[in-house]
N, C-alpha and C. Protein backbone atom coordinates (compact mmCIF):
# COMPACT_ATOMS: atom_id res chain seq x y z
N UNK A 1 151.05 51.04 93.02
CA UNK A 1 150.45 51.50 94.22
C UNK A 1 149.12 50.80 94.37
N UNK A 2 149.21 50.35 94.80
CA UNK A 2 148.08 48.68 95.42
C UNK A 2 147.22 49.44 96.50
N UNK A 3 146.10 48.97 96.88
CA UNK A 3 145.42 49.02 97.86
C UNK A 3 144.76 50.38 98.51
N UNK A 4 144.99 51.58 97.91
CA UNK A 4 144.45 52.71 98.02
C UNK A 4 144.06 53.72 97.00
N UNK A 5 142.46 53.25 97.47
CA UNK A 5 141.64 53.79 96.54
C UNK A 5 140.48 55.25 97.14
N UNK A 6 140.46 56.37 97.14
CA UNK A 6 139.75 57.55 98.06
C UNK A 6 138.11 57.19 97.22
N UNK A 7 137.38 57.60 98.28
CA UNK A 7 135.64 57.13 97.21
C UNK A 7 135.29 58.22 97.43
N UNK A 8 135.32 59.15 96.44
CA UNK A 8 134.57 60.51 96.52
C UNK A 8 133.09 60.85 96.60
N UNK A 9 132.60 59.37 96.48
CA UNK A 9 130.70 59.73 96.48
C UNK A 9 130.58 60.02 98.17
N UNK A 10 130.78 59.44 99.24
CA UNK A 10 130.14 60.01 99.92
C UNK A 10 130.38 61.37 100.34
N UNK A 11 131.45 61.92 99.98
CA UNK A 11 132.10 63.29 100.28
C UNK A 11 130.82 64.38 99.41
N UNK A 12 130.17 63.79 98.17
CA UNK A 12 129.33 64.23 97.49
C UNK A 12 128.37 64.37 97.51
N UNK A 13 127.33 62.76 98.65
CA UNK A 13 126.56 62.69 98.90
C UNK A 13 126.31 64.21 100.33
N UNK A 14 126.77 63.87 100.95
CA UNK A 14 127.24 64.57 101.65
C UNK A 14 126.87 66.47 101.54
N UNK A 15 127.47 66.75 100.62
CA UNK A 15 127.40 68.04 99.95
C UNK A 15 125.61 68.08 99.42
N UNK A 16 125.62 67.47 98.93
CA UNK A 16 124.07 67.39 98.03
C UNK A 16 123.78 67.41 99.27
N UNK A 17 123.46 67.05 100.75
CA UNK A 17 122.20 66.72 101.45
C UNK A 17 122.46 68.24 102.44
N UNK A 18 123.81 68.62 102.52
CA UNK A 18 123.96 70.19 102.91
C UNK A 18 123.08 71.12 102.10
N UNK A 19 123.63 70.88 101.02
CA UNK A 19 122.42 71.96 99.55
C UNK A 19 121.24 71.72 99.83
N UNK A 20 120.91 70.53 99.81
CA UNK A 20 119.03 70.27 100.11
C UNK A 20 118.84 71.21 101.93
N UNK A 21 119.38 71.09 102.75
CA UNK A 21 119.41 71.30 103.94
C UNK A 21 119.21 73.18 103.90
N UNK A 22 119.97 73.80 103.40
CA UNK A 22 120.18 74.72 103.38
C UNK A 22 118.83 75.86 102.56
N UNK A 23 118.94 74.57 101.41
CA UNK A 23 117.56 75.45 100.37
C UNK A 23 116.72 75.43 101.14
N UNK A 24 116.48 74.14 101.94
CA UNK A 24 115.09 73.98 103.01
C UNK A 24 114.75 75.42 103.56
N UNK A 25 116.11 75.43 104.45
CA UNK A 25 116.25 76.79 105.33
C UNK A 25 115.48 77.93 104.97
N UNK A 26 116.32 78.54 103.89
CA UNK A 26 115.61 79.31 103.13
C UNK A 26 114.75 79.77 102.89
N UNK A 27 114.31 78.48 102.04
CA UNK A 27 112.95 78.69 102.18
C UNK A 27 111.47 79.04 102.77
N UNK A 28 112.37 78.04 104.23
CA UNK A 28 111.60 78.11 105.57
C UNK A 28 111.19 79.28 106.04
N UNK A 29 112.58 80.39 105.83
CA UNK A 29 112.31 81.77 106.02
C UNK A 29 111.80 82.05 105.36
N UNK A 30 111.78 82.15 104.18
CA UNK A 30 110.89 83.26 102.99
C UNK A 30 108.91 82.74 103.28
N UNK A 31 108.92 81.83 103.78
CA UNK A 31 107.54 81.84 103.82
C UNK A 31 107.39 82.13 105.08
N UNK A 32 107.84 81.95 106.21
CA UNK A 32 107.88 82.92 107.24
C UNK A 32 107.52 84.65 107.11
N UNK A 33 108.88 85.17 106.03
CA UNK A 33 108.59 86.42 106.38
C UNK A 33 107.38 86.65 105.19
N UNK A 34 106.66 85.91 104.20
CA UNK A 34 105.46 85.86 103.63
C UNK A 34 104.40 86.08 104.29
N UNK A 35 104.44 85.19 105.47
CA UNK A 35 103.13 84.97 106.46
C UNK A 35 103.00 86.48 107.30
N UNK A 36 104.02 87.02 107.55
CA UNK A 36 104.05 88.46 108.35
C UNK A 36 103.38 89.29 107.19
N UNK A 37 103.82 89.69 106.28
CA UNK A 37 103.67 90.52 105.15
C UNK A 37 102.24 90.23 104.42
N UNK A 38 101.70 89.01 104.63
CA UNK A 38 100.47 88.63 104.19
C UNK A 38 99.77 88.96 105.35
N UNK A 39 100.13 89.40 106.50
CA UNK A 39 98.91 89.61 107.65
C UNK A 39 98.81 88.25 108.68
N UNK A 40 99.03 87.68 108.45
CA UNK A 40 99.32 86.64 109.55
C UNK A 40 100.56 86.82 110.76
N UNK A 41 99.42 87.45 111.93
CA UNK A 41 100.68 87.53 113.36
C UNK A 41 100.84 86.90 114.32
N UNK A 42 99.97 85.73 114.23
CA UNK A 42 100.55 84.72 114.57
C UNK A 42 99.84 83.54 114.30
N UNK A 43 100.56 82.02 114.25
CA UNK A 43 99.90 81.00 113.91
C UNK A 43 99.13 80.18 115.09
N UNK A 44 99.12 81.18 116.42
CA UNK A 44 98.25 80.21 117.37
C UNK A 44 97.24 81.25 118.08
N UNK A 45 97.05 82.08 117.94
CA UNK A 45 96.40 83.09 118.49
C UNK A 45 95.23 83.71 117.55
N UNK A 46 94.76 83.21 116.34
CA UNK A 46 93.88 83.31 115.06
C UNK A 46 93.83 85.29 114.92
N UNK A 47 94.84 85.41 114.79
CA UNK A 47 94.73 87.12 114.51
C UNK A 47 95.44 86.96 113.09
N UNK A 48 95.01 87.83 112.43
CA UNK A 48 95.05 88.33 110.68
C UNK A 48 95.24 90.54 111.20
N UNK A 49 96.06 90.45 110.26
CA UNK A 49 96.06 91.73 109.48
C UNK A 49 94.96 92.30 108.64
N UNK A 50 94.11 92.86 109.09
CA UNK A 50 93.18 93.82 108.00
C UNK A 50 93.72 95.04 107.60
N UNK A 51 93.54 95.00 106.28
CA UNK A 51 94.10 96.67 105.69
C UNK A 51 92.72 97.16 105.22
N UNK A 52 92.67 98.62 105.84
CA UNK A 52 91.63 98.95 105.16
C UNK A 52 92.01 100.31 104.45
N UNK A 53 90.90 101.22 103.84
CA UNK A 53 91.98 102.40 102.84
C UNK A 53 92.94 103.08 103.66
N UNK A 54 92.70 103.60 105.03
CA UNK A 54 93.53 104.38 105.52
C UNK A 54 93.98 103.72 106.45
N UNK A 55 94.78 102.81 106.17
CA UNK A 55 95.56 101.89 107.59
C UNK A 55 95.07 100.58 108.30
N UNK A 56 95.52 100.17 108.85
CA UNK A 56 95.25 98.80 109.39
C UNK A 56 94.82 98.16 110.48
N UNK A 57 94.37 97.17 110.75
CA UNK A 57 93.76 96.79 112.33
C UNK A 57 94.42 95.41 112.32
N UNK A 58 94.86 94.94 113.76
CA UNK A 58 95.02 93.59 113.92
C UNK A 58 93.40 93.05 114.60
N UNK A 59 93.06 92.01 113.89
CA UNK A 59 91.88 91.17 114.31
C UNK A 59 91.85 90.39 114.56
N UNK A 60 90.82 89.91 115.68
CA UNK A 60 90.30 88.12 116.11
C UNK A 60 90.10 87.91 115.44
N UNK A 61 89.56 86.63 114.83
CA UNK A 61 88.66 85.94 114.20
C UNK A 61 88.06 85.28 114.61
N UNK A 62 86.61 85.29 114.52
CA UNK A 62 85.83 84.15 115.49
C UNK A 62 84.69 83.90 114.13
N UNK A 63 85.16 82.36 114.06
CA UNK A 63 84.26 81.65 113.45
C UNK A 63 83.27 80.47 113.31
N UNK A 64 83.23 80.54 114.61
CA UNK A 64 82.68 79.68 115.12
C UNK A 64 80.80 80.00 115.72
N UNK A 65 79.77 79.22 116.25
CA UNK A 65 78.81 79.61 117.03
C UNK A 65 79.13 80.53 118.27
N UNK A 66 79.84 79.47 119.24
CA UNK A 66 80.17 80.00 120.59
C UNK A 66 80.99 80.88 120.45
N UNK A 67 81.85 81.26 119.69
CA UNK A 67 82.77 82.64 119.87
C UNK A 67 81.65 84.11 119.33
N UNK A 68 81.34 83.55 118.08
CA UNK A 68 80.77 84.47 117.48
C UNK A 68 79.47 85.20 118.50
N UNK A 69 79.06 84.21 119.43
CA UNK A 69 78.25 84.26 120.18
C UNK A 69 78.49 85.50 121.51
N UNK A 70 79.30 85.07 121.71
CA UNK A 70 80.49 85.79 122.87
C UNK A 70 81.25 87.05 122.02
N UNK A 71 81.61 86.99 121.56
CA UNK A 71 82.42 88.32 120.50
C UNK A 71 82.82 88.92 121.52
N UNK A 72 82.91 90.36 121.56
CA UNK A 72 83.41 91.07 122.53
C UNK A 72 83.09 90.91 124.14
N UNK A 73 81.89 91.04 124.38
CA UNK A 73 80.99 90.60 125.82
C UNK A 73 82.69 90.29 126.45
N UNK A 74 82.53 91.02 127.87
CA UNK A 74 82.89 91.45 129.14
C UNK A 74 84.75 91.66 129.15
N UNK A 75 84.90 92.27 127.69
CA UNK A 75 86.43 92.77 127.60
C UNK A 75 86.12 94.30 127.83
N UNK A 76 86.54 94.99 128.57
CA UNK A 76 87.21 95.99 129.49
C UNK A 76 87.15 97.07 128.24
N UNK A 77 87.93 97.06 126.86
CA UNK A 77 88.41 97.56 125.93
C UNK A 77 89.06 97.12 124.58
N UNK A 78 89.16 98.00 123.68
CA UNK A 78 89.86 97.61 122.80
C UNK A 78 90.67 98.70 122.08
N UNK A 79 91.98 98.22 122.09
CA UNK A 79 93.07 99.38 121.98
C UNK A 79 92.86 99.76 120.53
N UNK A 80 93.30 101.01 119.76
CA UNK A 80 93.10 101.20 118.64
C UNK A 80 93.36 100.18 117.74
N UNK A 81 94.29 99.54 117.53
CA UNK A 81 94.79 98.87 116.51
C UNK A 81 94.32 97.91 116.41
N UNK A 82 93.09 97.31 117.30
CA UNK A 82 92.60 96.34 117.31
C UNK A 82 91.19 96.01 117.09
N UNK A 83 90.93 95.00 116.40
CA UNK A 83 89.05 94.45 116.49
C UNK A 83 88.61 92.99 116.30
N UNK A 84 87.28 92.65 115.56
CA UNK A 84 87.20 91.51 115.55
C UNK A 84 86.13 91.12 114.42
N UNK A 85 87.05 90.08 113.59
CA UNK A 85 86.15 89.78 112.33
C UNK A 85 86.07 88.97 112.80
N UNK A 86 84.22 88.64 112.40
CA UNK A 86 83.56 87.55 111.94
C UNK A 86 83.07 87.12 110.98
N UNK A 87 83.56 85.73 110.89
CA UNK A 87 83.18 85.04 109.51
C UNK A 87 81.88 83.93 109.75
N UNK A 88 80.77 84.27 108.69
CA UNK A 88 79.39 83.97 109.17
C UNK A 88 79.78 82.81 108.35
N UNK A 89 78.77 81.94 108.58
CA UNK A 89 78.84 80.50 107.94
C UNK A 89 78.34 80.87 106.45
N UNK A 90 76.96 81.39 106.16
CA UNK A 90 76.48 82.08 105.25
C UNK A 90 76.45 83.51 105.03
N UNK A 91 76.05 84.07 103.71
CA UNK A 91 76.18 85.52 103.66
C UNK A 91 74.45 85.97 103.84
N UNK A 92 73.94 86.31 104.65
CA UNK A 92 72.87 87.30 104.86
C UNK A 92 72.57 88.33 105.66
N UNK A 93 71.42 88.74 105.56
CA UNK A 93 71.10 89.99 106.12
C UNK A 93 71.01 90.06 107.59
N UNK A 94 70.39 88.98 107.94
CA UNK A 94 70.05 88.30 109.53
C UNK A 94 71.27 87.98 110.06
N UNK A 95 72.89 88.31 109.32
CA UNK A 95 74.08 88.29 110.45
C UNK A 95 74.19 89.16 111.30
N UNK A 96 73.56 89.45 112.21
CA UNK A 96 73.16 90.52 113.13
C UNK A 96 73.91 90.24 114.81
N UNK A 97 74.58 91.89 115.28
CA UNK A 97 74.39 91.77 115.84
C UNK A 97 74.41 92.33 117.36
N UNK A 98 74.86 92.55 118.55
CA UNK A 98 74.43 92.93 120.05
C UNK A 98 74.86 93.27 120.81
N UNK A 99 74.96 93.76 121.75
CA UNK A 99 76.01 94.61 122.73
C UNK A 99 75.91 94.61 124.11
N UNK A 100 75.45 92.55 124.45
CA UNK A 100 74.91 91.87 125.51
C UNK A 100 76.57 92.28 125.79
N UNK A 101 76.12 92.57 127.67
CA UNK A 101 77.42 92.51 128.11
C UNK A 101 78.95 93.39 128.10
N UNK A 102 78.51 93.88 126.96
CA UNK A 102 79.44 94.98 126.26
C UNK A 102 80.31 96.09 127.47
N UNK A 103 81.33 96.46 127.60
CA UNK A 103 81.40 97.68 128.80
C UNK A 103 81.91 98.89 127.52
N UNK A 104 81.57 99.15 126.03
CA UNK A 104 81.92 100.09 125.81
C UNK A 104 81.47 100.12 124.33
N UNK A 105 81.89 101.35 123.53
CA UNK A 105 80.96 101.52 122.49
C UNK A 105 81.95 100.74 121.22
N UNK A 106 81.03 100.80 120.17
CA UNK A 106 81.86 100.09 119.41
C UNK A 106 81.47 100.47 117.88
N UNK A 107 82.05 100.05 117.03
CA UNK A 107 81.53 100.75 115.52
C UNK A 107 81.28 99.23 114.85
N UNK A 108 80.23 98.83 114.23
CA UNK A 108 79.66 97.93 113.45
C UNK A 108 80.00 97.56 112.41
N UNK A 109 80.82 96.64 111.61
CA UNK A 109 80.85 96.67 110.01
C UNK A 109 80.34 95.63 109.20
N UNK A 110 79.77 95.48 108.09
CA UNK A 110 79.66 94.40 107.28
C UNK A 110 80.03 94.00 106.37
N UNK A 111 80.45 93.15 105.50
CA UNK A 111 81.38 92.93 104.48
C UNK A 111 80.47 91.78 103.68
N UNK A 112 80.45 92.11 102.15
CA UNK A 112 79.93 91.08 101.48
C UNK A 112 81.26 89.95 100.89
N UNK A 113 80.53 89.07 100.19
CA UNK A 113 81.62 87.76 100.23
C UNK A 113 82.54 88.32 99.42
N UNK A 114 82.76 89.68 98.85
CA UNK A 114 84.06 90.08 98.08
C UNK A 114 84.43 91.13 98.84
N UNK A 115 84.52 90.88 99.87
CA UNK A 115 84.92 91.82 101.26
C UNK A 115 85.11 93.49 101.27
N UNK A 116 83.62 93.59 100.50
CA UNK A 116 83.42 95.04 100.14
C UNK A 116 82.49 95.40 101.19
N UNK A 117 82.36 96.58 101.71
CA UNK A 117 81.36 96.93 102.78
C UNK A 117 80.07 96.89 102.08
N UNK A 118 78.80 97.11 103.28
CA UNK A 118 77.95 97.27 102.42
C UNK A 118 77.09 97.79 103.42
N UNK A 119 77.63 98.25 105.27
CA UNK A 119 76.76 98.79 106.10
C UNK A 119 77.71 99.27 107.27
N UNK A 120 77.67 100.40 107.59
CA UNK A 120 78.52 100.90 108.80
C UNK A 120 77.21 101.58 109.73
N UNK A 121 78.02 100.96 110.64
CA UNK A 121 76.76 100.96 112.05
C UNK A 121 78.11 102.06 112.98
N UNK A 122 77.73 102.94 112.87
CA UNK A 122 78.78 103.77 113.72
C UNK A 122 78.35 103.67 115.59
N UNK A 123 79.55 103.94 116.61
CA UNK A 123 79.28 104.48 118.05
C UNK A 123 78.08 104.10 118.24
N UNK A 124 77.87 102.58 118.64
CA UNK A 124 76.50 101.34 119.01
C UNK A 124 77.34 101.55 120.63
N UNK A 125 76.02 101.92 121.81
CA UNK A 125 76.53 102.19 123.00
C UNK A 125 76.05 100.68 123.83
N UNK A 126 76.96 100.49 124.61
CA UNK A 126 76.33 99.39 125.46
C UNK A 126 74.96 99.34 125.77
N UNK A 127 74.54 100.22 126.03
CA UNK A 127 73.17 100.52 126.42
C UNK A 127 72.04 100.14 125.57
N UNK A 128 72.13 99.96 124.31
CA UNK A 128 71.26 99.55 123.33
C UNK A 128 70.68 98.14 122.97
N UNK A 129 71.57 97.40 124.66
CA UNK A 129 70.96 95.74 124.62
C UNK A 129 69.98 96.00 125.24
N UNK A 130 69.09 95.25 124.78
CA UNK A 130 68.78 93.88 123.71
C UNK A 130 68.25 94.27 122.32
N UNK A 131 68.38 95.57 121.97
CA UNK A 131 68.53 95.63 120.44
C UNK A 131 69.47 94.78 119.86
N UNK A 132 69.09 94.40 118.18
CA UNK A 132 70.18 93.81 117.74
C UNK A 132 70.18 94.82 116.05
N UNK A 133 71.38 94.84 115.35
CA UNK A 133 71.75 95.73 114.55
C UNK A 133 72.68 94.73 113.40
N UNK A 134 71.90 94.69 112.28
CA UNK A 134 71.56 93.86 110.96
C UNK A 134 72.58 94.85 109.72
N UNK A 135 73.13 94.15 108.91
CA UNK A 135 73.13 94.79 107.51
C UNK A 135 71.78 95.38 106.76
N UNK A 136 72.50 96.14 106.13
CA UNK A 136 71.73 96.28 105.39
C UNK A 136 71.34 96.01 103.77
N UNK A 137 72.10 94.66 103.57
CA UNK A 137 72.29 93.63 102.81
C UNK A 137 73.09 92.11 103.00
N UNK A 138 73.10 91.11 102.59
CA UNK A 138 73.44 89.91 102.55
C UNK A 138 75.14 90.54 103.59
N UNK A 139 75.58 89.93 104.21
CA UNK A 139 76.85 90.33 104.66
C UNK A 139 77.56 88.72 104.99
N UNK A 140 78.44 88.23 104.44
CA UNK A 140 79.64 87.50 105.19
C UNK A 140 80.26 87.40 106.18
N UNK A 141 80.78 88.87 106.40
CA UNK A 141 81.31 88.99 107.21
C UNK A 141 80.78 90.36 108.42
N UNK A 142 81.74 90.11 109.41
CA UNK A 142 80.78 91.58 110.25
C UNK A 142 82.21 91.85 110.63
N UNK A 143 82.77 93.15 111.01
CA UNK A 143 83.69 93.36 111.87
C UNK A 143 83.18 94.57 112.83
N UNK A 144 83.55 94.24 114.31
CA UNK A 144 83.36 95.32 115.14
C UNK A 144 85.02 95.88 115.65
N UNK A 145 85.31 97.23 115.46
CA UNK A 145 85.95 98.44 115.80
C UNK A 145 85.65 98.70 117.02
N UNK A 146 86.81 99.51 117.80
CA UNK A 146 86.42 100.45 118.56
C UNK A 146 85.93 101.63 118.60
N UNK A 147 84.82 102.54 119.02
CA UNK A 147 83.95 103.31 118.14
C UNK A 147 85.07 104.92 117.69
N UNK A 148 84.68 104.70 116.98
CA UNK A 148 85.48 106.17 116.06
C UNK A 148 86.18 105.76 114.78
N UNK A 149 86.66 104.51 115.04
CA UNK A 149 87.91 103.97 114.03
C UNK A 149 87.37 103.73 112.90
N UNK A 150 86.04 103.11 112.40
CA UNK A 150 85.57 103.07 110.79
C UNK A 150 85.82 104.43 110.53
N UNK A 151 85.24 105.13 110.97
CA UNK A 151 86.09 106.57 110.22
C UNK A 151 87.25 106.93 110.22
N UNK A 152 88.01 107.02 110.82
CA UNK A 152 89.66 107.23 111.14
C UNK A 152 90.27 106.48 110.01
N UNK A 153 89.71 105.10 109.83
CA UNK A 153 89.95 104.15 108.58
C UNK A 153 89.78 104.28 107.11
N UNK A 154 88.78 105.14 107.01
CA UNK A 154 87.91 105.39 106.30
C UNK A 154 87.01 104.05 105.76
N UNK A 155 86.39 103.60 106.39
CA UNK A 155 85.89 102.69 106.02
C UNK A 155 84.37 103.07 106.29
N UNK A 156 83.78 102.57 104.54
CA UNK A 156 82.39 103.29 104.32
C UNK A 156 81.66 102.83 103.44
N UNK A 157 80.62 102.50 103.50
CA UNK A 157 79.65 102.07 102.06
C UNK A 157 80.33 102.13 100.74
N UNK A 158 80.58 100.44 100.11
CA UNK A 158 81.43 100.81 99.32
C UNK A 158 83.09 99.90 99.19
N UNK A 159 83.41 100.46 100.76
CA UNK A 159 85.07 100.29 100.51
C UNK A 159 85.20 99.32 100.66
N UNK A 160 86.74 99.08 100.04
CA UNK A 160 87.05 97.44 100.40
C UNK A 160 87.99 97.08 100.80
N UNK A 161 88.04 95.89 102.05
CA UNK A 161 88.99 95.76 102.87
C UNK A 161 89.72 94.49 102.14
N UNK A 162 91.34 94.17 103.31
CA UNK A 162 91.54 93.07 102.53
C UNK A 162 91.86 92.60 103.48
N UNK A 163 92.52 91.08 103.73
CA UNK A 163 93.63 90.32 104.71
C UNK A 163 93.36 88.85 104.28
């Protein structure tokens, strides 16, 4: 029997690049549903998951001058589940800050670089611009709440958040 010979490598190659294809997949998902479960809700909209002891907030992030600058100023509201961390370039006391513009009250937080509190500024009313409102130590970070929720959270001299 002359002249017919079957070549099983590419039938193999073949298979191997399905297996690679497939593990990809996989994978693709599992760090997907990682990124949910780690607090990441979405990858274009810079919102993170904060957990704090008693439950959770979805947050902005503004890390920048001009955002950080702007922060809340001339949003209407903010629904419970929601707020906005800022990440200071440095950690100090002078991360301060204001309620230019503001249409509503809000609760203050500060976080040192091991994202432990270290100052709660409770129900800061619009009305209190051009005051501005400081830690009361080195802070990293600041997050502003809608006013009531550091407590509802329990979040207090001390506690420590994560995301």
């Amino acid at each position: 029997m002359a002249g017919s010979q079957h070549n099983n490598s590419s039938t193999e190659t073949g298979s191997v690049k399905n297996r690679w294809s497939i593990l990809f997949g996989i994978l693709f998902i599992l760090f997907g549903i990682g990124a949910v479960f780690n607090g990441v809700t979405s990858l274009f909209d810079n919102t993170i998951r904060l957990i704090a002891p008693k439950g959770y907030i979805t947050v902005e992030v503004v890390d920048d001058n001009k955002s950080r600058s702007r922060g809340l100023s001339g949003k209407d509201q903010l629904k419970n589940s929601e707020g906005m961390l800022f990440i200071f370039d440095d950690s100090s006391s002078e991360n301060c800050f204001w309620m230019k513009d503001m249409k509503f009250a809000i609760d203050m937080v500060w976080l040192d670089n091991e994202k432990q509190v270290v100052t709660v500024t409770p129900s800061v009313a619009p009305s209190t611009y051009p005051e501005t409102f400081c830690p009361e130590k080195s802070a990293k970070y600041g997050l502003e709440l809608g006013e009531g929720r550091a407590e509802k959270l329990d979040i207090a001299n001390g506690s420590k958040l994560r995301w």
